[in-house]
Protein backbone atom coordinates (compact mmCIF):
# COMPACT_ATOMS: atom_id res chain seq x y z
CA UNK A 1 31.66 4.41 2.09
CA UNK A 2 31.01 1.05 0.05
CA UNK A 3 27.13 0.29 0.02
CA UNK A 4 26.47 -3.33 1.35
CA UNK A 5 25.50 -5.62 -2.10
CA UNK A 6 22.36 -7.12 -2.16
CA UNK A 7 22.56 -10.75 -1.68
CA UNK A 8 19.50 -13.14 -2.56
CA UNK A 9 19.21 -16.00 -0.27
CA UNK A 10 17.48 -18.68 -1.27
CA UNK A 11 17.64 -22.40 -2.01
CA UNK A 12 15.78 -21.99 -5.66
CA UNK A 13 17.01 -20.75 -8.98
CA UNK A 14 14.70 -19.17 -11.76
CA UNK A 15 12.70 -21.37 -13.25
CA UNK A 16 9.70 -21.62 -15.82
CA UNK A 17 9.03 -18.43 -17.25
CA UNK A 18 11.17 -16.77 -14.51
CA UNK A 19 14.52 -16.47 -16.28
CA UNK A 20 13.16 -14.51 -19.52
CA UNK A 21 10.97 -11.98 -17.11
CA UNK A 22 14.50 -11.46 -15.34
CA UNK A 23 15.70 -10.64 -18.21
CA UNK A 24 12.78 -8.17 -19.41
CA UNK A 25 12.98 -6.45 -16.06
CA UNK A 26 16.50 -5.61 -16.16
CA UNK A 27 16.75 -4.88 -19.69
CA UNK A 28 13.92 -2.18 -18.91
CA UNK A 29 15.36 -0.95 -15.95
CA UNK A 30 19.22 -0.55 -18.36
CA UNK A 31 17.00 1.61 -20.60
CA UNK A 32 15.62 3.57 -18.09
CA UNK A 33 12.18 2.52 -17.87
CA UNK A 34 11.15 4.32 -15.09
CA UNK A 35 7.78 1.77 -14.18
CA UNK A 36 7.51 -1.91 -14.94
CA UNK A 37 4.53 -4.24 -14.50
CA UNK A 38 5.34 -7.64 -13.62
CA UNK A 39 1.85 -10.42 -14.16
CA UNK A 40 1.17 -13.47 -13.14
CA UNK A 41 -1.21 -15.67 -11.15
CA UNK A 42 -1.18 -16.71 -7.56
CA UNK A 43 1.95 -18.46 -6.84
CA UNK A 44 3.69 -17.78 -10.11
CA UNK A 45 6.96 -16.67 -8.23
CA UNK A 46 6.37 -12.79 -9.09
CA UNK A 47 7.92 -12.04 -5.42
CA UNK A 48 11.02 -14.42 -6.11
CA UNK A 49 11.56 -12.74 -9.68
CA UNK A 50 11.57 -9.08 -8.05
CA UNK A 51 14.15 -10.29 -5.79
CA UNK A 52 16.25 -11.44 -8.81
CA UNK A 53 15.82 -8.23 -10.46
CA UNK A 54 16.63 -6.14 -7.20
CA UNK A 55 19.46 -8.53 -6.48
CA UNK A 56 21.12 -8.21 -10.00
CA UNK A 57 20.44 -4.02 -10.15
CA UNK A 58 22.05 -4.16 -6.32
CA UNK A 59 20.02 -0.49 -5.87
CA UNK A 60 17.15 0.28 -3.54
CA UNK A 61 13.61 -0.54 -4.77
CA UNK A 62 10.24 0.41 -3.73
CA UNK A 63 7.83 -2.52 -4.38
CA UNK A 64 3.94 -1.44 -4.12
CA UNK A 65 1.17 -3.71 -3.40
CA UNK A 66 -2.78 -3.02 -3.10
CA UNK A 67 -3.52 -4.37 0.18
CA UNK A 68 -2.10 -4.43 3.61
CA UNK A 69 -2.23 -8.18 3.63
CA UNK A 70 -0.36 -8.47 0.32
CA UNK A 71 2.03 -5.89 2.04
CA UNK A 72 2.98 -8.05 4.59
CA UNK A 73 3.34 -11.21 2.97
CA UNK A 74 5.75 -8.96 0.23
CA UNK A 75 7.67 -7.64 3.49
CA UNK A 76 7.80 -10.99 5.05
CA UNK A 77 9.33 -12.58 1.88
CA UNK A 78 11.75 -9.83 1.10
CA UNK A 79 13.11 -10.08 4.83
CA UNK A 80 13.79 -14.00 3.90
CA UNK A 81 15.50 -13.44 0.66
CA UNK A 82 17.15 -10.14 1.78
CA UNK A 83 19.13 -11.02 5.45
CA UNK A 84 21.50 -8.72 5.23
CA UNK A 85 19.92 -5.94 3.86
CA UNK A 86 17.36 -3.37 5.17
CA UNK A 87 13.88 -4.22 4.16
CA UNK A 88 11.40 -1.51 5.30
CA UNK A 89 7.36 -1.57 5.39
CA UNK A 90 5.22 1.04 5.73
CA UNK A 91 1.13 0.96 5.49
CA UNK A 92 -0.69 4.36 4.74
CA UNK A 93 -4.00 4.46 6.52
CA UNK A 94 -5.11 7.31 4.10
CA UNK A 95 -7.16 5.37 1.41
């Protein structure tokens, strides 16, 4: 059975620094780099970049975040960019 392809939808491209860090991310995840860090300040696009990156590997990723409301924003985003696909979120309550 054929896995569904991830398909981005939105009405932006990359832009700014967006395109090189695209380009980082997948060139570490080629390699085999098993953990990336992506920085950058509030409203950078770091959410829109992952998307690229997951879009363009078209495999399953886990994204992390810190806090429950950063969770849900990163869930909440992911669901708009992502349609088609399954986007899951899950909040441990074990700290």
């Amino acid at each position: 059975m054929k896995e569904a392809e991830f398909q981005l939808v939105s009405d932006h491209s990359p832009a700014g620094d967006q395109p090189q860090a695209i380009e980082a991310l997948i060139k570490g995840l080629d390699r085999g780099d098993r953990c990336q860090t992506l920085l950058g300040v509030t409203g950078s696009g770091k959410t829109y970049t992952m998307a690229n990156v997951i879009a363009a590997q078209n495999r399953p990723a886990l994204v992390m975040a810190h806090n429950k409301t950063l969770a849900a924003q990163l869930y909440s985003e992911f669901t708009e960019f992502f349609p088609e696909n399954a986007v899951a979120y899950f909040v441990s309550y074990y700290d």
